[in-house]
Every structure is written in C-alpha cells, then in structure tokens.
N, C-alpha and C. Protein backbone atom coordinates (compact mmCIF):
# COMPACT_ATOMS: atom_id res chain seq x y z
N UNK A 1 12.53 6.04 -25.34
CA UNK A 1 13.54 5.01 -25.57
C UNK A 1 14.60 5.08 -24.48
N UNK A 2 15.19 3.94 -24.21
CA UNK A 2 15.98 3.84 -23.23
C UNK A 2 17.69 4.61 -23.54
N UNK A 3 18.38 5.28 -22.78
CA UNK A 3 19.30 5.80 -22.90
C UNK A 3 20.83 4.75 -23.02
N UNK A 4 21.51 4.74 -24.25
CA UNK A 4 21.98 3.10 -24.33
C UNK A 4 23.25 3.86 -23.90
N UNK A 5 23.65 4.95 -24.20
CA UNK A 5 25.44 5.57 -23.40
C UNK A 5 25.42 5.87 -22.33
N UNK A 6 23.91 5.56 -21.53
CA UNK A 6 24.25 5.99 -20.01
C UNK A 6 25.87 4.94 -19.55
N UNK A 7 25.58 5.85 -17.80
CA UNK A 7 27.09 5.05 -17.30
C UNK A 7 26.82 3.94 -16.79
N UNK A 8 25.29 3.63 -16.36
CA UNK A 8 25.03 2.12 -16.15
C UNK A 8 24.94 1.22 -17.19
N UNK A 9 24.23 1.47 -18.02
CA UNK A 9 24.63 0.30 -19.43
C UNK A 9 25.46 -0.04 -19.82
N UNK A 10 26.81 0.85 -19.44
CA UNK A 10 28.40 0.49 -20.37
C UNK A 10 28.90 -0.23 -18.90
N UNK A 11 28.52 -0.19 -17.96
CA UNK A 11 29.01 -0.88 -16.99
C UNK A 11 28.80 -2.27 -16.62
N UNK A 12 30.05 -3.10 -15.53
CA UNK A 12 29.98 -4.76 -16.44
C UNK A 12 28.76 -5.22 -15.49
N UNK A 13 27.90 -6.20 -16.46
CA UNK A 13 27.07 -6.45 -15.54
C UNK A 13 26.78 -7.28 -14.16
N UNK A 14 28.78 -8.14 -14.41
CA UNK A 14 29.11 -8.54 -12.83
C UNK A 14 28.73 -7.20 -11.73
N UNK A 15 29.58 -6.70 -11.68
CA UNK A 15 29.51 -5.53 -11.03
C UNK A 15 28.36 -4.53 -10.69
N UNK A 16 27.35 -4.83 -11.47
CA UNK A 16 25.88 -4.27 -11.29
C UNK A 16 25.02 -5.47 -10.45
N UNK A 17 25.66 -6.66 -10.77
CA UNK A 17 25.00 -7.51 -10.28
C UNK A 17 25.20 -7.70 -8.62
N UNK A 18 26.60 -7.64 -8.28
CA UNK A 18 27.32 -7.73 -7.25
C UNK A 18 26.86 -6.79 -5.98
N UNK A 19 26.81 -5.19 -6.88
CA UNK A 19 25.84 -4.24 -5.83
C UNK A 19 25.31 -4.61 -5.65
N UNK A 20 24.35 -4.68 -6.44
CA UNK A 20 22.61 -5.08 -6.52
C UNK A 20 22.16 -5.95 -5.60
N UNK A 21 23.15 -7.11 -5.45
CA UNK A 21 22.79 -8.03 -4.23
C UNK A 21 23.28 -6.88 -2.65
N UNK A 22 24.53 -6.62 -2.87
CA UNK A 22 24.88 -6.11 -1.51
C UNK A 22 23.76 -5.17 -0.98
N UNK A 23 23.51 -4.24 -1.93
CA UNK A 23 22.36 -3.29 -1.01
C UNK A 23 21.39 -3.53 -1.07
N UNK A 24 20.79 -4.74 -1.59
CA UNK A 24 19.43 -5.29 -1.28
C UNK A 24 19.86 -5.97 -0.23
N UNK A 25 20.99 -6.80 0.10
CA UNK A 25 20.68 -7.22 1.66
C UNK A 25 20.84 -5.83 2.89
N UNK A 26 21.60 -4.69 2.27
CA UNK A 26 21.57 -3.81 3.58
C UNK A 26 20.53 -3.31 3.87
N UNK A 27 19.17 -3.23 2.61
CA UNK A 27 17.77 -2.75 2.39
C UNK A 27 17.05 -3.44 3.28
N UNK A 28 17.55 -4.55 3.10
CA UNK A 28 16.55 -5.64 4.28
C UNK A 28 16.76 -5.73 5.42
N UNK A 29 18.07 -5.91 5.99
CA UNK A 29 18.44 -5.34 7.53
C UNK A 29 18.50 -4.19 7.46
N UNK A 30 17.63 -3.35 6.93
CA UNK A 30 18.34 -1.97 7.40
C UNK A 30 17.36 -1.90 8.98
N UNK A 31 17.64 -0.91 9.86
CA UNK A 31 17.16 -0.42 11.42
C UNK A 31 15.89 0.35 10.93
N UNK A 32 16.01 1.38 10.21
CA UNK A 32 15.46 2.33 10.11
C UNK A 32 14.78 2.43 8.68
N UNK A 33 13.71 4.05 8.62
CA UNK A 33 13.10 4.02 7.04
C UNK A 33 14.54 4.64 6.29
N UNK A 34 15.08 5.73 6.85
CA UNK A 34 15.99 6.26 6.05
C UNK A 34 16.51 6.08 4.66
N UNK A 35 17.20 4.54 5.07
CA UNK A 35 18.49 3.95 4.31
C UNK A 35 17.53 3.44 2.77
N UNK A 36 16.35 3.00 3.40
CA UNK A 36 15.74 2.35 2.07
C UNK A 36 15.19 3.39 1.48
N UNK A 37 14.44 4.32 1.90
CA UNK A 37 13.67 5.61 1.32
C UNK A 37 14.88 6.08 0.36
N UNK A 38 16.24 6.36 0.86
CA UNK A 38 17.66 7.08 0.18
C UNK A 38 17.63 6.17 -0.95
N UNK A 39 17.59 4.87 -0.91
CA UNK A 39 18.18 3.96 -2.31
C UNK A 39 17.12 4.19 -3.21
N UNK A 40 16.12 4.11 -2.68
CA UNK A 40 14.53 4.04 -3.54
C UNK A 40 14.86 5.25 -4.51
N UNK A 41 14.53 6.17 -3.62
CA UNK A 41 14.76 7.57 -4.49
C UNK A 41 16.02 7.96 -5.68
N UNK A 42 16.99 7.30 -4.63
CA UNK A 42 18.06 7.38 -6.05
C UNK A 42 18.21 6.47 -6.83
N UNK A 43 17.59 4.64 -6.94
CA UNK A 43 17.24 4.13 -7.94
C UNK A 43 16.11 5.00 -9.08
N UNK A 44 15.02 5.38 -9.00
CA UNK A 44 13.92 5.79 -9.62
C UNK A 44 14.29 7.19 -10.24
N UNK A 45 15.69 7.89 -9.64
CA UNK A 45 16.35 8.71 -10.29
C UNK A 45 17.20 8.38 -11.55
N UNK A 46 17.46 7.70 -11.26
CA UNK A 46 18.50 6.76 -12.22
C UNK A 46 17.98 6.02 -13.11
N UNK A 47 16.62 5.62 -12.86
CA UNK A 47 15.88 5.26 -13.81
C UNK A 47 15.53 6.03 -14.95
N UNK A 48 14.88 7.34 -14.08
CA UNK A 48 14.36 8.38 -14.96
C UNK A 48 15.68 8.74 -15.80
N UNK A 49 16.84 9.07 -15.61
CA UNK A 49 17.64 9.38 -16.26
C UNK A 49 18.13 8.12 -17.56
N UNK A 50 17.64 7.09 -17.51
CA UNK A 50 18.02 6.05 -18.50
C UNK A 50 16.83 5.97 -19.24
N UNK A 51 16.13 7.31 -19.24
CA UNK A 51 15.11 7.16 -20.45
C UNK A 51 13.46 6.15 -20.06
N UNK A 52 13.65 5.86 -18.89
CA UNK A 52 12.40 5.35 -18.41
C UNK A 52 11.25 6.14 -18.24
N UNK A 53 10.05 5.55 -18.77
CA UNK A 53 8.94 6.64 -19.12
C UNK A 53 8.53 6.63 -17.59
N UNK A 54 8.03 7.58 -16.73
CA UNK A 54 7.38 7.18 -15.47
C UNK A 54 5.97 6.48 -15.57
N UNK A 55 5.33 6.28 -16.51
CA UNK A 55 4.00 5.47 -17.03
C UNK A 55 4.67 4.05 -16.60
N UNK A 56 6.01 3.82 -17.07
CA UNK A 56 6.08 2.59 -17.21
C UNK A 56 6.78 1.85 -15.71
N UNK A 57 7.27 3.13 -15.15
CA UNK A 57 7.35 2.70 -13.41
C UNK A 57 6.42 2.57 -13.06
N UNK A 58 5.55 3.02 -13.06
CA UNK A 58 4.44 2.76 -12.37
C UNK A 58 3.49 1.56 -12.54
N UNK A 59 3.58 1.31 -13.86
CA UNK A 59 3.18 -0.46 -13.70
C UNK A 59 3.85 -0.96 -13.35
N UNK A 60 4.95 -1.15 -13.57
CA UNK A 60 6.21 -1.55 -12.56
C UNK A 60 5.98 -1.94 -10.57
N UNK A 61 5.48 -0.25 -10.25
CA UNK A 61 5.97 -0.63 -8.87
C UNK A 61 4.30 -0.97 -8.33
N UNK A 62 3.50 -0.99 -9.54
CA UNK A 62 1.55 -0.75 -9.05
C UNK A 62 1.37 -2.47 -7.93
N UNK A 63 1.74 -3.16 -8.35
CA UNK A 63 1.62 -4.74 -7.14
C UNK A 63 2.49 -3.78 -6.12
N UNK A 64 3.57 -4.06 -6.07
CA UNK A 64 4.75 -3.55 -4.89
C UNK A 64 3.92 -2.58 -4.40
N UNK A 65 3.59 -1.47 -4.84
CA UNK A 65 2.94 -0.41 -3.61
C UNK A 65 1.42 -0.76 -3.40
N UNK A 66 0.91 -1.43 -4.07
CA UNK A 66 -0.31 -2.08 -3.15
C UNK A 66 -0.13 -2.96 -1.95
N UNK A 67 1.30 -3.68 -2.25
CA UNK A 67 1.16 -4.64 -1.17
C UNK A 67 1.60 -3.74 0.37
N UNK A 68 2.76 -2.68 -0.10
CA UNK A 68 3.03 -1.99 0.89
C UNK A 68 2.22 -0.74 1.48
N UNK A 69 1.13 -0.84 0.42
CA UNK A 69 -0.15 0.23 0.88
C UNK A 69 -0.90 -0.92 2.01
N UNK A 70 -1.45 -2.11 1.76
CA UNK A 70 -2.21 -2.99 2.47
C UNK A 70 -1.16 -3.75 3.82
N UNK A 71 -0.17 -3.67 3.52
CA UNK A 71 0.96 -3.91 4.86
C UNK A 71 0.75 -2.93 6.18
N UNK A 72 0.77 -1.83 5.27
CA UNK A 72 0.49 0.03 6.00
C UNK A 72 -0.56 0.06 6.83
N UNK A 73 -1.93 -0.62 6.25
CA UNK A 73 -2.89 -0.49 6.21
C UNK A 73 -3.35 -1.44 7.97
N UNK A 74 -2.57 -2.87 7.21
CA UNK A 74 -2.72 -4.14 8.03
C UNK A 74 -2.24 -3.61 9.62
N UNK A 75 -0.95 -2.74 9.36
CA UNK A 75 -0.47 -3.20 10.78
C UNK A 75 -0.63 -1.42 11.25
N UNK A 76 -1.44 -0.50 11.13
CA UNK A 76 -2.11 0.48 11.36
C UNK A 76 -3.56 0.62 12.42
N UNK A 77 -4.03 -0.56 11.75
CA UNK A 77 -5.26 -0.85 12.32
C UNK A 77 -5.44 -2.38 12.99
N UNK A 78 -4.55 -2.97 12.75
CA UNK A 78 -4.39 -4.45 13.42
C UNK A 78 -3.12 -4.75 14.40
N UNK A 79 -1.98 -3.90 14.25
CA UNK A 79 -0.83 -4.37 15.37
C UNK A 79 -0.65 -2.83 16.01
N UNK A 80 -0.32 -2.61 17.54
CA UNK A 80 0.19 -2.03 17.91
C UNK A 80 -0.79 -1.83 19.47
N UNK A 81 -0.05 -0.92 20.28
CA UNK A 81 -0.91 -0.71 21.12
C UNK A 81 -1.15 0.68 21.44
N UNK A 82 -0.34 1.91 21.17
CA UNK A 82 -0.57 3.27 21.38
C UNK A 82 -1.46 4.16 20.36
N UNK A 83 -2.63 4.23 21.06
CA UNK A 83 -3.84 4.76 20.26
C UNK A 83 -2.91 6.25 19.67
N UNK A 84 -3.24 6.23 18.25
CA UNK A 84 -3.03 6.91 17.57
C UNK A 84 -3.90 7.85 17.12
N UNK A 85 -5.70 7.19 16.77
CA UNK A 85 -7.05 7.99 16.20
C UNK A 85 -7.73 6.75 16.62
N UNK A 86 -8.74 7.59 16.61
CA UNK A 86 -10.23 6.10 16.49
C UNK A 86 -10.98 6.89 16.23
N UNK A 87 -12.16 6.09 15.61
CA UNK A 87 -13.31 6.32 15.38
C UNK A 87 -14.66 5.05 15.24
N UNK A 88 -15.31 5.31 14.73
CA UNK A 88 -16.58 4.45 14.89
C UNK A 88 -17.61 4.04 13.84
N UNK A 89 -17.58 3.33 13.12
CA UNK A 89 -18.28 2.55 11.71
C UNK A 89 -19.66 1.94 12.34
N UNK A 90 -20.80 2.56 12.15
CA UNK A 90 -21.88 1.55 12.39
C UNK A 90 -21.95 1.10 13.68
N UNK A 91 -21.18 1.69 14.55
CA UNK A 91 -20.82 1.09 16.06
C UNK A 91 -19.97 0.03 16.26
N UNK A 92 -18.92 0.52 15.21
CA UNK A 92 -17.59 -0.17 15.67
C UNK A 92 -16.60 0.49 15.79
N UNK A 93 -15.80 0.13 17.17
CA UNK A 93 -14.92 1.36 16.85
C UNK A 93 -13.90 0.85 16.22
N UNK A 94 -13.15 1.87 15.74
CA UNK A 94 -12.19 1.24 15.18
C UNK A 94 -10.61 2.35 15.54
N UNK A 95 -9.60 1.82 15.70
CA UNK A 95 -8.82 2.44 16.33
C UNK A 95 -7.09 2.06 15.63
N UNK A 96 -6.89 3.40 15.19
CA UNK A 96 -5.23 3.41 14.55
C UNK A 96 -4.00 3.44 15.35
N UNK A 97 -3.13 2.66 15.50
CA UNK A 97 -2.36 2.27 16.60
C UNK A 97 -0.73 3.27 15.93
N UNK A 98 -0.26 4.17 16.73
CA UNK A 98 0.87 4.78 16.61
C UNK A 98 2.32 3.66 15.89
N UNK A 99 2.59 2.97 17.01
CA UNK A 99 3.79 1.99 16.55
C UNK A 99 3.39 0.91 15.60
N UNK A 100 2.04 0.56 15.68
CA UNK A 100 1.90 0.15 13.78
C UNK A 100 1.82 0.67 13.02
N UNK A 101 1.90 1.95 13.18
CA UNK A 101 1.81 2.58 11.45
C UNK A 101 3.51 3.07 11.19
N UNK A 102 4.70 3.57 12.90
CA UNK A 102 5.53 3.39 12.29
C UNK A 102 6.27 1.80 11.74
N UNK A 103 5.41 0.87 12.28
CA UNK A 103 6.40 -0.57 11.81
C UNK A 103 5.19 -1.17 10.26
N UNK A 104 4.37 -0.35 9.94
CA UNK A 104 4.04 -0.52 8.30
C UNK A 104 5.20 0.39 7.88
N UNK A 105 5.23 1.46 8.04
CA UNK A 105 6.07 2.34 7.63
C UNK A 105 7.15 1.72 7.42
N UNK A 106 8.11 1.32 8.12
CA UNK A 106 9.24 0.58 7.86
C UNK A 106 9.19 -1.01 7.03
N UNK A 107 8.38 -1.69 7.01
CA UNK A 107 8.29 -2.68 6.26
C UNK A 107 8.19 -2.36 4.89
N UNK A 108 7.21 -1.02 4.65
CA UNK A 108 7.14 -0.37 3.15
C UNK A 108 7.95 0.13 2.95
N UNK A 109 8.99 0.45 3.79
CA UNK A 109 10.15 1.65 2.95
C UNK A 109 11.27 -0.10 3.03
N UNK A 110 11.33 -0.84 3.28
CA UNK A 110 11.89 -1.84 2.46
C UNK A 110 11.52 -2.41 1.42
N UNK A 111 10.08 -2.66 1.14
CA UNK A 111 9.29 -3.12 0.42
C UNK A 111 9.96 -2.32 -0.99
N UNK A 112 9.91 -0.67 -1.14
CA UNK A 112 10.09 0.20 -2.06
C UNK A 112 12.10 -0.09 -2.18
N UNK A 113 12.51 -0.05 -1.41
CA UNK A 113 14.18 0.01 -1.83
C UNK A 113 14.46 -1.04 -2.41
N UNK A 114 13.48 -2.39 -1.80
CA UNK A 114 14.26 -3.58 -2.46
C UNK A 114 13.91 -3.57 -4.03
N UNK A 115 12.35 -3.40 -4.42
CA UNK A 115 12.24 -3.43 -5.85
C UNK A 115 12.87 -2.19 -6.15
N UNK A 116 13.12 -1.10 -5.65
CA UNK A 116 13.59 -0.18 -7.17
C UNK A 116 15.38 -0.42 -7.36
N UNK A 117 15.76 -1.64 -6.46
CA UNK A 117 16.91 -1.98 -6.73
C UNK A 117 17.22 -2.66 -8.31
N UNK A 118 16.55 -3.65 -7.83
CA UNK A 118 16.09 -4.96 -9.20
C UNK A 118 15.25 -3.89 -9.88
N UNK A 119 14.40 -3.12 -9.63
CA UNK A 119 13.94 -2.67 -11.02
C UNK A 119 15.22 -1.86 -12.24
N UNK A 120 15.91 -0.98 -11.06
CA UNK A 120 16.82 -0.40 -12.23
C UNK A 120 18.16 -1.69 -12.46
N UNK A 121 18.30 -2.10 -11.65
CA UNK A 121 19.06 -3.90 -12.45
C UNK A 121 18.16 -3.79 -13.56
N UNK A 122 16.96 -4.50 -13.58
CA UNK A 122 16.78 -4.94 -14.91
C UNK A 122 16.62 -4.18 -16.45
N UNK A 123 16.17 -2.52 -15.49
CA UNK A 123 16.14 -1.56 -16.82
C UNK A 123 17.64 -0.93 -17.69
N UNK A 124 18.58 -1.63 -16.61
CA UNK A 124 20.18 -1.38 -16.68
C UNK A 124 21.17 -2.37 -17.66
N UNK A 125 20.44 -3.41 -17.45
CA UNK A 125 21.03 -4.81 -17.79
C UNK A 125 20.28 -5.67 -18.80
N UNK A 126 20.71 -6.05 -19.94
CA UNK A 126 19.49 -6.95 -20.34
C UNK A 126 20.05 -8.29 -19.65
N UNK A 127 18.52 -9.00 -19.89
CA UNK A 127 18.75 -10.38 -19.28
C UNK A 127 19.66 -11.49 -19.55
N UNK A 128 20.04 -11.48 -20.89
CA UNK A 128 21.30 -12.33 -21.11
C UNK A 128 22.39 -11.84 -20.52
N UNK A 129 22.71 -10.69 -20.32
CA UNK A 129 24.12 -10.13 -19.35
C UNK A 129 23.82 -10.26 -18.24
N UNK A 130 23.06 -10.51 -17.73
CA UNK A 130 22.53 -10.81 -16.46
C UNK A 130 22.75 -12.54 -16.23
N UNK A 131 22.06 -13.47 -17.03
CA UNK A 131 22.19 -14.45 -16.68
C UNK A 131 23.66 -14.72 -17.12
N UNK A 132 24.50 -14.53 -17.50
CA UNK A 132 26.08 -14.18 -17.98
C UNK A 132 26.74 -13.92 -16.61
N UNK A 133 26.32 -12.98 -15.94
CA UNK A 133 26.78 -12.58 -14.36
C UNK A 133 26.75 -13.41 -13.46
N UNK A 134 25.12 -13.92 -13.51
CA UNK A 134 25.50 -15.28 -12.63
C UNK A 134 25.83 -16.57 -12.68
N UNK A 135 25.88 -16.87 -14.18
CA UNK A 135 26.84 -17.96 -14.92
C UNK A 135 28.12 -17.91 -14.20
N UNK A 136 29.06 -16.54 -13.93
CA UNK A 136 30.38 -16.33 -13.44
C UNK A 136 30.37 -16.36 -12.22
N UNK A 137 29.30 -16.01 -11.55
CA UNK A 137 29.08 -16.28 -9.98
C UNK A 137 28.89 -17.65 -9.75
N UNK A 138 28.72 -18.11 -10.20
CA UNK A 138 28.38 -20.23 -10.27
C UNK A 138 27.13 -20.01 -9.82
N UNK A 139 26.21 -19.31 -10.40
CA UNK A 139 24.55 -20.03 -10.01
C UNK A 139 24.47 -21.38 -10.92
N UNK A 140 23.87 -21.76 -9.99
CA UNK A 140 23.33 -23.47 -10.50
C UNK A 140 23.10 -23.45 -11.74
N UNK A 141 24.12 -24.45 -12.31
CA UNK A 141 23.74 -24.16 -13.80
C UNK A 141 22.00 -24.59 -14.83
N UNK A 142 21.74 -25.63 -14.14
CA UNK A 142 20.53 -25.78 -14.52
C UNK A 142 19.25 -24.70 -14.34
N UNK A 143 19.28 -23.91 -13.49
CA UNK A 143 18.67 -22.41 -12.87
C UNK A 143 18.76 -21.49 -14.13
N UNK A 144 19.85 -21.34 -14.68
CA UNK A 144 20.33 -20.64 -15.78
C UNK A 144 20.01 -21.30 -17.26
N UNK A 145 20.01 -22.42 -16.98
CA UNK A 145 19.53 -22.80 -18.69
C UNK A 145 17.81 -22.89 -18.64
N UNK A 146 17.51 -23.42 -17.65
CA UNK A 146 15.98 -23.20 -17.46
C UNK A 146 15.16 -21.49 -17.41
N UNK A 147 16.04 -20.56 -17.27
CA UNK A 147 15.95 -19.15 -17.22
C UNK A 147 15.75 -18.60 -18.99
N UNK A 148 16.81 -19.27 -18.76
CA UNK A 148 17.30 -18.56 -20.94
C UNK A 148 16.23 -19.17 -21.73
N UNK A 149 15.86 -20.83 -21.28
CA UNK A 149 15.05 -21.25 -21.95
C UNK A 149 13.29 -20.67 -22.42
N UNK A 150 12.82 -20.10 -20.74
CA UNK A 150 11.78 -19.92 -20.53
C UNK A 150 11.57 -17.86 -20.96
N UNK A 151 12.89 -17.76 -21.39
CA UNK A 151 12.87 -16.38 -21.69
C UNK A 151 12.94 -16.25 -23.11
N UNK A 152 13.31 -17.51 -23.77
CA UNK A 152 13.28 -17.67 -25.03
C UNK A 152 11.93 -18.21 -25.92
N UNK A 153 11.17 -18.35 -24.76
CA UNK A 153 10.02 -19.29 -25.32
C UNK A 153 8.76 -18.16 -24.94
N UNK A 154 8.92 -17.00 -23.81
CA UNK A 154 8.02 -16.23 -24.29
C UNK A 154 7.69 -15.21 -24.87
N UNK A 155 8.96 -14.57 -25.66
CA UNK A 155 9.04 -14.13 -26.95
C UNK A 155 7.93 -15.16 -28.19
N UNK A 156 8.32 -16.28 -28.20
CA UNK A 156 7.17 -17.43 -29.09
C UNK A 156 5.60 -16.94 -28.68
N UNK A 157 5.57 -16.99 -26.90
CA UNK A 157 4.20 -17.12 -26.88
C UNK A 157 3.27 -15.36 -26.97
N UNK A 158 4.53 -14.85 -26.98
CA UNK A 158 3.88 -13.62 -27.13
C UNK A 158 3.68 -13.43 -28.55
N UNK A 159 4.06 -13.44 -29.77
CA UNK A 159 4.05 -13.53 -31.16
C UNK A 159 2.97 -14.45 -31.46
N UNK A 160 2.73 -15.63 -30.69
CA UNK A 160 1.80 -16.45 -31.13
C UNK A 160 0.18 -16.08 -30.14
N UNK A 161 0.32 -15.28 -29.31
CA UNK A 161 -1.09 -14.46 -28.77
C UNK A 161 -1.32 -13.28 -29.61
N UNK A 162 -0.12 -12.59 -29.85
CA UNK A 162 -0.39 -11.59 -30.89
C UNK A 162 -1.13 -11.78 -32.52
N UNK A 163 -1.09 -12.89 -32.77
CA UNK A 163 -1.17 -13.59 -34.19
C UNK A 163 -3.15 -14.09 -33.58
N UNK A 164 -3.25 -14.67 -32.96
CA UNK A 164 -4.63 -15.20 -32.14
C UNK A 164 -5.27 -13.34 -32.15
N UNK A 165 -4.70 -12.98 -31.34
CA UNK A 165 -5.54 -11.91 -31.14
C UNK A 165 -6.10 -11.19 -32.22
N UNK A 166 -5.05 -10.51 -33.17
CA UNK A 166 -5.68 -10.06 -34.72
C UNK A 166 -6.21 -10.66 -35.13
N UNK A 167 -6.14 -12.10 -35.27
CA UNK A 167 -7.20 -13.08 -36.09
C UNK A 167 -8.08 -12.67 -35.31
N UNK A 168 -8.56 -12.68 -33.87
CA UNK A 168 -10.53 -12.40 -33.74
C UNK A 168 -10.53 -10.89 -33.48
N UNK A 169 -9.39 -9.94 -33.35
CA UNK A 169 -10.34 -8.74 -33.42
C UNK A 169 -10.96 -8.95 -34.91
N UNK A 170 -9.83 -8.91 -36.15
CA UNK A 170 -10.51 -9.00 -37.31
C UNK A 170 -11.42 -9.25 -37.82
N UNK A 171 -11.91 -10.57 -37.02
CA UNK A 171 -13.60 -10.97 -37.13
C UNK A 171 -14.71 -10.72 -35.78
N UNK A 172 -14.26 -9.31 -35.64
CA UNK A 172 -15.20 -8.70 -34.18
C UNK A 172 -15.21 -9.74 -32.82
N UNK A 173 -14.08 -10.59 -32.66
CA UNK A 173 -14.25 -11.66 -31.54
C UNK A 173 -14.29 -10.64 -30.50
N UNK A 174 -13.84 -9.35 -30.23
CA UNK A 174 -13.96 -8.88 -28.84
C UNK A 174 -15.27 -7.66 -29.14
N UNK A 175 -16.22 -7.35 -30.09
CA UNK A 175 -17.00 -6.47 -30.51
C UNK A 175 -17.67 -6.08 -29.34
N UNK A 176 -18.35 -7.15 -28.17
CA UNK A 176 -19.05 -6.97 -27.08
C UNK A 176 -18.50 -7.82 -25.73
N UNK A 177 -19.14 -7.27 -24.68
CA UNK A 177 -18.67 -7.93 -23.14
C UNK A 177 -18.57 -9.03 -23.32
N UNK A 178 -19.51 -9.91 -23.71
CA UNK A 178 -19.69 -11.54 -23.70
C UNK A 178 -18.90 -12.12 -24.95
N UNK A 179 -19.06 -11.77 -25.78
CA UNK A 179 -18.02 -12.03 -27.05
C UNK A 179 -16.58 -11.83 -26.81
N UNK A 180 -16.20 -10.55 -26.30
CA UNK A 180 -14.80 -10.28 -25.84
C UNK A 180 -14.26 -11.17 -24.68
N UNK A 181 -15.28 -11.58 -23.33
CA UNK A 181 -14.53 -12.64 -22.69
C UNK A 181 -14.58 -14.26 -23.73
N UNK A 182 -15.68 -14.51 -24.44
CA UNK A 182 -15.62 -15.52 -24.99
C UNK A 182 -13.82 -15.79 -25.82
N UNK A 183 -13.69 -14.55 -26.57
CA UNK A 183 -12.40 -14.84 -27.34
C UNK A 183 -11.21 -14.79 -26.34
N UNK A 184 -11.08 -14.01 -25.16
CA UNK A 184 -10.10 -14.06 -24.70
C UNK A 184 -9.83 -15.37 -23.85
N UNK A 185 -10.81 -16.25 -23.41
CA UNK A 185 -11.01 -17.51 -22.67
C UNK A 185 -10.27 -18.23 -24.04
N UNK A 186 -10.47 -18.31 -25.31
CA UNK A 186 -10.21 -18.81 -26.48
C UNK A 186 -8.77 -18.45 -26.41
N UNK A 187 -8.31 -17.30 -26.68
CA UNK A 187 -6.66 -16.76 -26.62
C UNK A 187 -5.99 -17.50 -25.44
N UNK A 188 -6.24 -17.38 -24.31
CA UNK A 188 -5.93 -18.03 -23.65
C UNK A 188 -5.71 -19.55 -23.00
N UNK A 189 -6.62 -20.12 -23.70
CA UNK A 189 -6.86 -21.87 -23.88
C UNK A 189 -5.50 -22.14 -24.80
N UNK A 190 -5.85 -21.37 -26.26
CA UNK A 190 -4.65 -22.04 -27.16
C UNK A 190 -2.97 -21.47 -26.47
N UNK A 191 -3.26 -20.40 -26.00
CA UNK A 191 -1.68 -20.01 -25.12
C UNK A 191 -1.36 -21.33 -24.32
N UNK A 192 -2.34 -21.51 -23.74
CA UNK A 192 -1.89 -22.87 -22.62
C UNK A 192 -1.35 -23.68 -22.93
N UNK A 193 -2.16 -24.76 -24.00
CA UNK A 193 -1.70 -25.82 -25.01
C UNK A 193 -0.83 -25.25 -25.52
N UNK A 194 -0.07 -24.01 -26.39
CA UNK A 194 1.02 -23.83 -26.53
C UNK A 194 1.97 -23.69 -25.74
N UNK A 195 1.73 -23.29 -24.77
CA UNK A 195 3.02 -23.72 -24.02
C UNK A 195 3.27 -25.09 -23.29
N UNK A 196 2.43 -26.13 -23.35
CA UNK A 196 2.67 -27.29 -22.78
C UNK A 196 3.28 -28.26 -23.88
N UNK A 197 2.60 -27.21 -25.23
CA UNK A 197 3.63 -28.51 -26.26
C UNK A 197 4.63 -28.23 -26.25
C-alpha cells in the first residue's frame, strides 16, 4: 500500500507539479548522462519509499526501457563511425560503432529521467489534484474537462469488463486457446460499443 504521510503526498500539488515540469525540461536539455541517471535514481528512490511495490515499476517503466533498450540498440549498430567490435552473421559483418552507443546511451538516460519524473508525479499525486494544478496554471480548460471526463468513464469501463469477464469465465468462455480468444474478441467488442455509447 502506498505510504499516505509521506512528505510528497502532504505536499501542494502546484508545487509538485511546477518541479516536475522544470526538471523534466533540464532532463531533456541536459549535455550529459549524469544529470538524468541522478534524477532517475532518486525518483525510483522516492518511489520505493512511498510504498511502491518494485513489481509494479517495472510494468511501469517495461515500454520506456524497451524503447530505450532498441534506441541503444538502433544507434550502436546503425549510427556512428568509430569501430567499437564487429563481427560476422552468416557472412555479414556486422560492426558496433563507439559514439553510437555513447549517443544511445545518452538518449536512454533521458528516456529513464523523464519517465521516472511523471512516474513518481503520478504515484505522488492523485489525478484530480493534479488536474486542480493545472486548472491554476490556466491549462486549456476544455483539456481538463475532457481529462476528468475520460478518467471518469474508465472506472465505468473497467467495472463493466470486469462484470463481462466473470460472466464467461463462469461459463468456461476462456477454458481453451480458441475459446479464450473467442471470449476475449467478445469482451472486447462490447467494451468498444460501450464506450462509443
């Protein structure tokens, strides 16, 4: 369970909000890995200390560090020019370039500071104090009612997949491979139409 007397929860969520932007833009210009590796680490600290399970960071950051694993990956073996390693696949060579793996390197250590910024924002803040923050900042007000709205409506659609789903485990709708995609194509059809009505 989440820690509700930490010192970030009692704190206003202007002011969480206000950081939150500032050092995500210094995350993004930053020069170097340093500055973002430093925030990363002490967001995901701060996490852990507000009662965050690390199971649940990690679905959390599992897209984000794939993309900055395949960024790593991309400009390792596709940008740079100072041979780093090579080797040879089937008679291809293939060759790891020094200054692309440090400029993946640096694209991923932004990649990691910027989400574990917004991640501990959001594990800090609930979303109505949040959209409250930027109500006072003058975000567009229509941005904000379309936010609350669509945050209010999938609470509905989650209660109403949950309700679908027990109805066909109950009658073995997921018992086998072909049966189980059959019902979930089904769960998912009536989700749709529910949310378009």
């Amino acid at each position: 369970t989440m820690n509700c007397d930490h010192l970030l929860t009692r704190l206003d969520p202007r002011v969480k909000l206000i950081s939150t932007l500032a050092l995500l833009v210094m995350v993004i210009s930053s020069r170097g890995i340093v500055f973002p590796l430093l925030v990363a680490t002490v967001c995901l600290a701060l996490c852990l200390s507000l009662g965050v399970r690390p199971k649940l960071l990690l679905v959390r950051f599992a897209e984000p560090l794939f993309i900055a694993i395949m960024v790593l990956f991309l400009k390792l073996f596709f940008s740079g020019v100072v041979p780093l390693f090579s080797f040879q696949i089937f008679g291809v060579a293939i060759a790891g370039h020094k200054d692309g793996l440090l400029e993946g390197l640096f694209i991923a250590s932004r990649i990691g500071g910027a989400v574990s910024l917004v991640t501990l924002l959001g594990f800090s803040t609930s979303f109505t104090d949040l959209m409250a923050a930027l109500a006072w900042l003058r975000a567009p007000r229509g941005f904000i009612e379309v936010s609350l709205f669509a945050w209010r409506y999938l609470f509905v659609l989650s209660a109403d997949a949950q309700v679908v789903y027990a109805a066909q485990k109950n009658r073995l709708g997921y018992a086998g491979l072909l049966r189980g995609m059959r019902s979930f194509g089904t769960l998912a059809g009536a989700l749709v139409i529910k949310a378009f009505d």
